[in-house]
N, C-alpha and C. Protein backbone atom coordinates (compact mmCIF):
# COMPACT_ATOMS: atom_id res chain seq x y z
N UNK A 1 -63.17 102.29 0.59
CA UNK A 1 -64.33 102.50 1.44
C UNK A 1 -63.97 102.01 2.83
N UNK A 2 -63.58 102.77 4.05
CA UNK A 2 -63.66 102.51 5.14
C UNK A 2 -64.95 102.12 5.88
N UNK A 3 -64.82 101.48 7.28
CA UNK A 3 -66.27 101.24 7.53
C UNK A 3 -67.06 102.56 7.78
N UNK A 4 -66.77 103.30 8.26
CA UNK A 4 -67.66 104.66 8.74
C UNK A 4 -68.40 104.85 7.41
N UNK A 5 -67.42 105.02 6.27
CA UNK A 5 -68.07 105.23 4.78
C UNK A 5 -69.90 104.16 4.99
N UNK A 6 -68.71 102.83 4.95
CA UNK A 6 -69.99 101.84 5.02
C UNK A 6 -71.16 101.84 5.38
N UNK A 7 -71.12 102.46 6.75
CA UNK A 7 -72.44 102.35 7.59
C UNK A 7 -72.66 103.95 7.96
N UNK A 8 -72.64 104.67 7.15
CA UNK A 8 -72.95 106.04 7.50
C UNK A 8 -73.43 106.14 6.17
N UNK A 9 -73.01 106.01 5.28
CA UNK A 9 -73.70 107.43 4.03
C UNK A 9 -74.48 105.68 2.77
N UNK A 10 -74.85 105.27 2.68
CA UNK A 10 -75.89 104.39 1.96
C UNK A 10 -76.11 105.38 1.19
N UNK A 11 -77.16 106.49 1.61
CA UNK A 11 -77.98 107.57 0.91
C UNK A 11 -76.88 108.19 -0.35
N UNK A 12 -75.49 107.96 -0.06
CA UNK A 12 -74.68 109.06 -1.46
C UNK A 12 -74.60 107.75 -2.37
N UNK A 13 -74.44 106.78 -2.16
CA UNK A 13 -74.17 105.75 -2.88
C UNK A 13 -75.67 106.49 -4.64
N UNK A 14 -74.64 106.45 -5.33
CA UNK A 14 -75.36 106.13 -6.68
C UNK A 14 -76.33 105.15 -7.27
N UNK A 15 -75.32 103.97 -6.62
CA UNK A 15 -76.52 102.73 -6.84
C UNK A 15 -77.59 102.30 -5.90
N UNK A 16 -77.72 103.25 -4.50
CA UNK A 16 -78.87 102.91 -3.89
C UNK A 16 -80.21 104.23 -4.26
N UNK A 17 -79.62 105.19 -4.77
CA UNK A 17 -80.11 106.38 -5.30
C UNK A 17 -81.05 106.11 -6.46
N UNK A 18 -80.25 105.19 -7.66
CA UNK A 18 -80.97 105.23 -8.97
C UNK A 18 -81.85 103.53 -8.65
N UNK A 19 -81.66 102.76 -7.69
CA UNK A 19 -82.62 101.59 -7.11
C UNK A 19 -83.68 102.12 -6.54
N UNK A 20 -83.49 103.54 -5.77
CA UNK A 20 -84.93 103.94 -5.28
C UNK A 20 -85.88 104.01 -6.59
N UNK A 21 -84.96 105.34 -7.41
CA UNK A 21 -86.03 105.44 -9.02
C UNK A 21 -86.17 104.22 -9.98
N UNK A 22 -85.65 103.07 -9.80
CA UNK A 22 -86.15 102.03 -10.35
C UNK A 22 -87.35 101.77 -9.44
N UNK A 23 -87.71 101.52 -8.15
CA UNK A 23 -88.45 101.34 -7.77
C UNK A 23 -89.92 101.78 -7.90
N UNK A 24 -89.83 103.35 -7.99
CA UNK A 24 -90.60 104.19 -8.12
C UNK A 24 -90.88 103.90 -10.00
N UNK A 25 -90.18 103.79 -10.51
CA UNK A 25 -90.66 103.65 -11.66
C UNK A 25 -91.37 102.28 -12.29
N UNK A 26 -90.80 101.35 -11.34
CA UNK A 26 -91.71 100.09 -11.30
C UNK A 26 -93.02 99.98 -11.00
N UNK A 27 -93.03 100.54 -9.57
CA UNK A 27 -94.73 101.22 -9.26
C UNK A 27 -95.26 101.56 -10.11
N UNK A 28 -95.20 102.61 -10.71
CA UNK A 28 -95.69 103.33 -12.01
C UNK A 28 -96.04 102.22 -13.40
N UNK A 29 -95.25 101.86 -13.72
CA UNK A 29 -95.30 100.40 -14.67
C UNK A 29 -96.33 99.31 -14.05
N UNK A 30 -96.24 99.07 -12.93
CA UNK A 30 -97.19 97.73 -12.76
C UNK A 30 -98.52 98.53 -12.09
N UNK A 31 -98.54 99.80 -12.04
CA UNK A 31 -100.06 99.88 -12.03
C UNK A 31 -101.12 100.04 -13.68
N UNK A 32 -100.01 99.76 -14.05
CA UNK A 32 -100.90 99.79 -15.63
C UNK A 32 -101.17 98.36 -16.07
N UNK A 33 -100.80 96.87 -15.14
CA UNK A 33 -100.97 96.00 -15.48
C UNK A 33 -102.21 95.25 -15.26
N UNK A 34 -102.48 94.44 -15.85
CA UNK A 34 -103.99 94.53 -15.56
C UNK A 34 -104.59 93.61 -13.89
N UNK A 35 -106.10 94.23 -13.27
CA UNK A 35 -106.27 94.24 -12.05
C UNK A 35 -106.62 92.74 -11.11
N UNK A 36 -106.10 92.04 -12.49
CA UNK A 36 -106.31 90.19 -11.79
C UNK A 36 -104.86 89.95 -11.63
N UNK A 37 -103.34 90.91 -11.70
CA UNK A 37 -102.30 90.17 -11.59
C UNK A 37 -101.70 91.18 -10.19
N UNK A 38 -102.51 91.65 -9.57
CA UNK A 38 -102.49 92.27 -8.09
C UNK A 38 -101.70 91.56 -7.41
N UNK A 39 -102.04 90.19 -7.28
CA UNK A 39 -101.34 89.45 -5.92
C UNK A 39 -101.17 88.40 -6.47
N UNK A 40 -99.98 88.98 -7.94
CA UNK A 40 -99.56 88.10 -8.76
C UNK A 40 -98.22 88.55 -9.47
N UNK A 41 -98.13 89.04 -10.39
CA UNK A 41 -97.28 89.57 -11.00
C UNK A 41 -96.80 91.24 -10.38
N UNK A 42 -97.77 92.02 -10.08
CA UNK A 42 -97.64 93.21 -9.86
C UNK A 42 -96.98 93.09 -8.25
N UNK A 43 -97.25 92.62 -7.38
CA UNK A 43 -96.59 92.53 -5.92
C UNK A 43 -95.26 91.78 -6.27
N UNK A 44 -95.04 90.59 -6.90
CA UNK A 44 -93.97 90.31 -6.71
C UNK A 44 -92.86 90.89 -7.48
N UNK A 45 -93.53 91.91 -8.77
CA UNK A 45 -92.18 92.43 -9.23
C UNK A 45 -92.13 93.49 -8.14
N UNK A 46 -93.03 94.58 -7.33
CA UNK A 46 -92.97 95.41 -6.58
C UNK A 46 -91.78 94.73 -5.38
N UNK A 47 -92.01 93.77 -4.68
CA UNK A 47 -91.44 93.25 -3.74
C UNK A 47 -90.01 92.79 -4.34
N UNK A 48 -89.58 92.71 -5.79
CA UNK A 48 -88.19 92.37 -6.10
C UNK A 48 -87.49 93.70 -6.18
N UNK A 49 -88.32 94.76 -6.89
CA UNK A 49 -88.04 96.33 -6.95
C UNK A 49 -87.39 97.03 -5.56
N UNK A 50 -88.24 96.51 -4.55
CA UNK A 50 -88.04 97.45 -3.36
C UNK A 50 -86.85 96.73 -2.61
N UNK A 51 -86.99 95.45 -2.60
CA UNK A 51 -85.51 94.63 -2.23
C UNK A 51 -84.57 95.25 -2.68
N UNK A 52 -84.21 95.60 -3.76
CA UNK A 52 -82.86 95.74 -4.13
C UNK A 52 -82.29 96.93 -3.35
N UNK A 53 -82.89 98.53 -2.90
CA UNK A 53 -82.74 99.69 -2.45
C UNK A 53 -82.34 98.91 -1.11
N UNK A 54 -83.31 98.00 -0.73
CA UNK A 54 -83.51 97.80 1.08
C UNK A 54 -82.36 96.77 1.30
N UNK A 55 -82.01 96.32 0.78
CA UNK A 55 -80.40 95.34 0.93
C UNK A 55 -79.56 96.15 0.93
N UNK A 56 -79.10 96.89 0.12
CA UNK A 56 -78.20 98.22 -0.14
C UNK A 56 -78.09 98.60 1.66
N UNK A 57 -79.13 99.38 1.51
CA UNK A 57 -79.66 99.58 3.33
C UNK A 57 -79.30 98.94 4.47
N UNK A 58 -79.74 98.25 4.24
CA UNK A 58 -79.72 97.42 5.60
C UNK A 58 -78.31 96.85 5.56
N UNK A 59 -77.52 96.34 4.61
CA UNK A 59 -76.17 95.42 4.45
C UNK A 59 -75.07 96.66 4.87
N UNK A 60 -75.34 98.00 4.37
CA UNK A 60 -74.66 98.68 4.87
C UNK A 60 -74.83 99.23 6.68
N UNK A 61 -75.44 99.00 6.88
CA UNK A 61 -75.97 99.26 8.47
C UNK A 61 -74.69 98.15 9.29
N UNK A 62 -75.05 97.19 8.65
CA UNK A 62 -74.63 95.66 9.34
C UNK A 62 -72.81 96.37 10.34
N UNK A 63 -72.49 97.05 9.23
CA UNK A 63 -71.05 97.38 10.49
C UNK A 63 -69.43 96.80 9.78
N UNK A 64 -69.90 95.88 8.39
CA UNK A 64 -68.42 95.01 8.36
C UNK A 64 -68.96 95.15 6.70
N UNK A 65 -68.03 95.42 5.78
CA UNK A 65 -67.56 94.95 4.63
C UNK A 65 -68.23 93.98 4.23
N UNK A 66 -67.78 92.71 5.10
CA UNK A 66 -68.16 91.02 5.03
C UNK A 66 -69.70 91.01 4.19
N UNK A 67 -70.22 91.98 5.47
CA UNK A 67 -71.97 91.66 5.56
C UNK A 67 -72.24 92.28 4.33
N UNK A 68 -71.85 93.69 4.84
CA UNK A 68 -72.06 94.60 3.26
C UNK A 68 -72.21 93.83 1.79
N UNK A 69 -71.35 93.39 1.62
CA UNK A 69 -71.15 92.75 0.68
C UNK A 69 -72.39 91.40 0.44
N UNK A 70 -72.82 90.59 1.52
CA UNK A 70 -73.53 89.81 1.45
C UNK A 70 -75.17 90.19 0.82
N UNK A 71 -75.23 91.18 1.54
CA UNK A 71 -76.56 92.11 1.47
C UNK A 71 -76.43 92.92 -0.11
N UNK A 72 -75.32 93.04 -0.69
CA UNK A 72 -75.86 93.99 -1.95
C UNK A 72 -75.57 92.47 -3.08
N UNK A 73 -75.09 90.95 -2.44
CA UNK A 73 -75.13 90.12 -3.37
C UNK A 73 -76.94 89.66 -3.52
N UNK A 74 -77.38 89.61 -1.87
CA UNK A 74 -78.96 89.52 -2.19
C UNK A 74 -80.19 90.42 -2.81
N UNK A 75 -79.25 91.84 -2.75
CA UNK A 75 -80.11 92.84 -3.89
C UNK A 75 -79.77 92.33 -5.13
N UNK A 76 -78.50 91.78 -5.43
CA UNK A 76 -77.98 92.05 -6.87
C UNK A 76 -79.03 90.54 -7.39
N UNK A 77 -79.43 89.55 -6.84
CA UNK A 77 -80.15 88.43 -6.70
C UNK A 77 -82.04 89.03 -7.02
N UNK A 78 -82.62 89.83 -6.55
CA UNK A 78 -83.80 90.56 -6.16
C UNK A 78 -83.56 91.54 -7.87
N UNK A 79 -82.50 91.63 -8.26
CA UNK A 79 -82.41 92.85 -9.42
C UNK A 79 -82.47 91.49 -10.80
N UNK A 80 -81.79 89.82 -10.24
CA UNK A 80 -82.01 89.25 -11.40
C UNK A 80 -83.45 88.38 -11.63
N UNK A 81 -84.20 88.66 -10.73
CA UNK A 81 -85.62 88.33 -10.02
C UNK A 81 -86.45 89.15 -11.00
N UNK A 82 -86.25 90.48 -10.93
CA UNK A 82 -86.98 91.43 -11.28
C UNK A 82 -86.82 91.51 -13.00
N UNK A 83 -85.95 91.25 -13.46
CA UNK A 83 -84.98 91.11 -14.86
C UNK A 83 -85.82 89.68 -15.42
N UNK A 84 -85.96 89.11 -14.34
CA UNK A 84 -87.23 87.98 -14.91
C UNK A 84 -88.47 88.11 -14.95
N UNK A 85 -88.65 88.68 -13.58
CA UNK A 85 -90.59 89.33 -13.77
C UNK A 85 -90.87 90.07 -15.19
N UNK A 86 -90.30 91.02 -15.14
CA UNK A 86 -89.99 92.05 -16.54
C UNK A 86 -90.17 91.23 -17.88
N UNK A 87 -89.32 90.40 -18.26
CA UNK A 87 -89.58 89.27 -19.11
C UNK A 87 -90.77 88.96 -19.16
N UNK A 88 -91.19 88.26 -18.05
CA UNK A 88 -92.35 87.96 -17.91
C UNK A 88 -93.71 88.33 -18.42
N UNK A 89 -93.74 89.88 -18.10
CA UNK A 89 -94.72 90.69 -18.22
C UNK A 89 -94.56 90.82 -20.40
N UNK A 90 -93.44 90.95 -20.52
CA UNK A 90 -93.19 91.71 -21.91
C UNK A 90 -94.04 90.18 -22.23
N UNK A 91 -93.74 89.34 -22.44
CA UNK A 91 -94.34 88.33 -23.20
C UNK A 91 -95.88 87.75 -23.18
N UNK A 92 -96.60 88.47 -21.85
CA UNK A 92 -97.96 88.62 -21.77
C UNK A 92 -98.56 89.25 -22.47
N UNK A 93 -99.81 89.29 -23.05
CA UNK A 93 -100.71 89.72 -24.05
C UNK A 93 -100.50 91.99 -23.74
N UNK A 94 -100.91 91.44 -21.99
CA UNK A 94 -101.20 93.11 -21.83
C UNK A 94 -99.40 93.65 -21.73
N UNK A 95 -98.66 93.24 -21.21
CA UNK A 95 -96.70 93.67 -21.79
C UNK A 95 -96.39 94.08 -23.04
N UNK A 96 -97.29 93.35 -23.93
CA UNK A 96 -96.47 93.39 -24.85
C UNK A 96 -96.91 94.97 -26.04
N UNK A 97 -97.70 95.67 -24.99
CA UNK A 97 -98.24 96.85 -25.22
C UNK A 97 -97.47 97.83 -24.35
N UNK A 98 -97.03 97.89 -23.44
CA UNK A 98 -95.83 98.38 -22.57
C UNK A 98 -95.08 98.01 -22.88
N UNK A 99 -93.71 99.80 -22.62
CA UNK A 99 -93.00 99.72 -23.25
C UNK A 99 -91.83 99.84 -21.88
N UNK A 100 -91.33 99.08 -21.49
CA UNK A 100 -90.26 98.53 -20.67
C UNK A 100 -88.90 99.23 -20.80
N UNK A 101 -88.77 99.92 -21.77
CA UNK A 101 -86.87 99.97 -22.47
C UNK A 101 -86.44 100.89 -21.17
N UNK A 102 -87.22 102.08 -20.49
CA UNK A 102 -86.77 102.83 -19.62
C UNK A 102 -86.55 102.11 -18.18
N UNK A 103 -87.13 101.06 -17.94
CA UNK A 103 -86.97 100.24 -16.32
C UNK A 103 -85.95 99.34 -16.60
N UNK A 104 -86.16 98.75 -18.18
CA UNK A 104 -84.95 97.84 -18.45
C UNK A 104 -83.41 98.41 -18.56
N UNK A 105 -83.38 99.63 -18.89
CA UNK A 105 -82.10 100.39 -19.21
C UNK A 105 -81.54 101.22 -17.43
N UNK A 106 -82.55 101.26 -16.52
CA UNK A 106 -82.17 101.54 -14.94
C UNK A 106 -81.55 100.11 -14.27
N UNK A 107 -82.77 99.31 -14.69
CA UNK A 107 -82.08 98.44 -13.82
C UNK A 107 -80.74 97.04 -14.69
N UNK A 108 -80.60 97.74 -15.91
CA UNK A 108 -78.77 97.35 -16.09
C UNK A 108 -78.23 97.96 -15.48
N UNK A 109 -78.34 99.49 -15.17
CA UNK A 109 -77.31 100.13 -14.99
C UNK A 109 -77.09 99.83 -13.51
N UNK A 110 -78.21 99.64 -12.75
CA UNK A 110 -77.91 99.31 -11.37
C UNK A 110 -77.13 97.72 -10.98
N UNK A 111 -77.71 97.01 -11.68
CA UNK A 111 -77.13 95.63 -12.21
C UNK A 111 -75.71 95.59 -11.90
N UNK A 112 -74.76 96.81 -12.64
CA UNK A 112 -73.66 96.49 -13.31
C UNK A 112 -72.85 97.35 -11.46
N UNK A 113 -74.33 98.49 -11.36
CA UNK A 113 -72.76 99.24 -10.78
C UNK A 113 -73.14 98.36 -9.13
N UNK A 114 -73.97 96.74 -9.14
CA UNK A 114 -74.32 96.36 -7.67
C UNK A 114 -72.72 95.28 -8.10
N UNK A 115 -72.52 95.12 -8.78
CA UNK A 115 -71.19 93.95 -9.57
C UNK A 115 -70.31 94.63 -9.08
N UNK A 116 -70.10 95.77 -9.68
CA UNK A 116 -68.79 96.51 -9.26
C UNK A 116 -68.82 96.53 -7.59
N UNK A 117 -70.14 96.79 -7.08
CA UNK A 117 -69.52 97.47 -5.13
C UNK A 117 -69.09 95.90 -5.13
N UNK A 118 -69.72 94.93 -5.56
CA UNK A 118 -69.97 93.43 -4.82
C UNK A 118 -67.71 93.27 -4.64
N UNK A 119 -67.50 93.60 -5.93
CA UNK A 119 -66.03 93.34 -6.21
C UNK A 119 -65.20 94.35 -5.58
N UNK A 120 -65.71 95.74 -5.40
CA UNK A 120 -64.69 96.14 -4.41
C UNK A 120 -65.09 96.12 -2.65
N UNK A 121 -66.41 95.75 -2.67
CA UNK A 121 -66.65 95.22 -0.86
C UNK A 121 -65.64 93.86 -0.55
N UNK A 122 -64.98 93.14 -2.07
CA UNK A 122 -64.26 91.71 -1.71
C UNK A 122 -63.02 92.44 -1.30
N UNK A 123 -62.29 93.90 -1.92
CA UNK A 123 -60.98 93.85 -1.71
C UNK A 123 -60.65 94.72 -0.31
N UNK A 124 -62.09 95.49 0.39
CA UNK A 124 -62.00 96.08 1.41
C UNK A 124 -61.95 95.21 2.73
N UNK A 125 -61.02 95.94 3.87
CA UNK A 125 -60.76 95.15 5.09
C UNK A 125 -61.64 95.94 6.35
N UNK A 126 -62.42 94.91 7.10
CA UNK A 126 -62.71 95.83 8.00
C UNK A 126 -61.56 96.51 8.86
């Protein structure tokens, strides 16, 4: 990955692609949660959801590898945030009626492939 790669194309990246549809599919999931965990459970898994796409973003903007890399370690941080909210919810009365396996099975996969850029943003030079 050269820098131009870096700070030009975010949008082809795979793992900022399938972080948007985790996102979107999180939305979808926490509006079925119930309407006292608004500005509770439901915003802050929303706000760990949308982090992960917007680090991707923005870390690639930054111009250097270095940063790059810094920015998809604080999504990959926001993805083990969310991996806890999720928990969270499953073990609540109204979770444990939702069925999670489809947000839980996106956001491994994003998980694994934010590990992999994290390890090859270490071996790239600006």
């Amino acid at each position: 990955m050269n820098k131009n790669e870096t700070v030009q194309n975010y949008r082809n990246l795979i793992v900022w692609q399938k972080a948007m549809e985790l996102v979107t599919r999180v939305y979808v999931m926490t509006e079925k949660y119930p309407k006292e965990e608004l500005y509770g459970l439901v915003n802050q898994t929303r706000r760990s959801a949308v982090s992960i796409p917007s680090n991707i973003a923005e870390g690639s903007r930054r111009g250097s590898s270095k940063d790059f890399r810094k920015f998809v370690l604080i999504a990959y941080g926001s993805g083990a945030e969310l991996e806890t909210q999720v928990e969270i919810a499953k073990r609540l009365p109204f979770g444990q009626k939702l069925d999670f396996s489809d947000i839980e099975g996106l956001l491994e996969s994003v998980m694994k492939m934010l590990n992999v850029l994290t390890r090859r943003l270490l071996t790239t030079h600006d």
